[in-house]
Protein backbone atom coordinates (compact mmCIF):
# COMPACT_ATOMS: atom_id res chain seq x y z
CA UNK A 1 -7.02 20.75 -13.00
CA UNK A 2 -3.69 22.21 -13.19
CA UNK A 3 -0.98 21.20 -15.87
CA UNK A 4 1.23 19.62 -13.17
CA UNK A 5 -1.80 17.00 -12.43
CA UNK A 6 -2.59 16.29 -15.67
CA UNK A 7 1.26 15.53 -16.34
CA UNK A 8 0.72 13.21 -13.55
CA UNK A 9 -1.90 11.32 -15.00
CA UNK A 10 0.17 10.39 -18.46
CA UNK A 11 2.80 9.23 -16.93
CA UNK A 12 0.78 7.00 -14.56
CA UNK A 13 -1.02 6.37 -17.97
CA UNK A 14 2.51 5.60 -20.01
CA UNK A 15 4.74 3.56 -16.67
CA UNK A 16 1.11 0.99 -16.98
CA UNK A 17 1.67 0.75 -20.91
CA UNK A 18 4.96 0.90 -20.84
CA UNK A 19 5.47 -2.42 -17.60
CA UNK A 20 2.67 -3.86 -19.68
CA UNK A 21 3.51 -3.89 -23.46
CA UNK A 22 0.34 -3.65 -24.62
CA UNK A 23 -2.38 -0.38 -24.14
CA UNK A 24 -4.52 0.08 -21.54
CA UNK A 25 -7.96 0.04 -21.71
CA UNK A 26 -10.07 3.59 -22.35
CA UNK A 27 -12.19 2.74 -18.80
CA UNK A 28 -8.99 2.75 -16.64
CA UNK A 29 -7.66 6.20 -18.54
CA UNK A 30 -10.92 7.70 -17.75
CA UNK A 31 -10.70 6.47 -14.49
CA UNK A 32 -7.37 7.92 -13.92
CA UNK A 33 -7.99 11.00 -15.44
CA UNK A 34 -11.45 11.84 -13.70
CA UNK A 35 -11.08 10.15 -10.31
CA UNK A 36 -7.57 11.20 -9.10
CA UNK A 37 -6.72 15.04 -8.68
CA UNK A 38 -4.77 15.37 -6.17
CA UNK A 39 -0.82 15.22 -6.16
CA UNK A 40 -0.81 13.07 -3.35
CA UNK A 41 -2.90 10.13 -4.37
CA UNK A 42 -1.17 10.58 -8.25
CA UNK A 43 2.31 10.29 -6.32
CA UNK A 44 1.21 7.12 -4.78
CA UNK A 45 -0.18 5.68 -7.39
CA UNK A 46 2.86 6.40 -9.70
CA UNK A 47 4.72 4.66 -7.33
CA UNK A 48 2.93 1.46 -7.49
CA UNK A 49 3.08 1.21 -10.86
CA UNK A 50 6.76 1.65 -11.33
CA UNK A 51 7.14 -1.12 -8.54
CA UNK A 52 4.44 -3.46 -8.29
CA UNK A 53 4.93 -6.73 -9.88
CA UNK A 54 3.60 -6.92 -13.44
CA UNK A 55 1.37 -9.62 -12.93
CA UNK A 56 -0.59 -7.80 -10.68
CA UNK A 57 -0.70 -4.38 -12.34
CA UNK A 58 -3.50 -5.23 -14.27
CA UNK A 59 -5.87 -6.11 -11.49
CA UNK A 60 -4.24 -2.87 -9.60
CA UNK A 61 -5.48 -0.47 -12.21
CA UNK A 62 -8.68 -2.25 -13.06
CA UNK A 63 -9.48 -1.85 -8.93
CA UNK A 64 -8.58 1.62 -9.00
C-alpha cells in the first residue's frame, strides 16, 4: 500500500470519529484498513461519511 492510500484510510477513520463523537470500534479500523485499497472505493467511501446522516453511519461502517 502506498502512503496516499493509507492517508485515505485515517481520514475515513477520523470524518467517522469525528460525525460520531465517540471512537470507533478496532473491527471497523481493521476493516477499513485491510479491505479497501483502492483510491476509488476509499473516495467513495469518504464521501459517505462526510454526508450520510449520522444516525446511519454507524450501521454504514459496521456493513462495510
Amino acid at each position: 500500500m502506498d502512503e496516499g492510500i493509507i492517508n485515505m484510510q485515517k481520514i475515513i477513520v477520523e470524518i467517522s470519529q469525528d460525525r460520531l463523537e465517540k471512537k470507533i470500534s478496532p473491527l471497523i479500523i481493521e476493516k477499513i484498513k485491510t479491505k479497501y485499497h483502492s483510491y476509488i472505493g476509499l473516495e467513495m467511501i469518504i464521501d459517505t461519511v462526510k454526508s450520510i446522516e449520522i444516525e446511519n453511519l454507524e450501521r454504514y461502517l459496521d456493513d462495510l
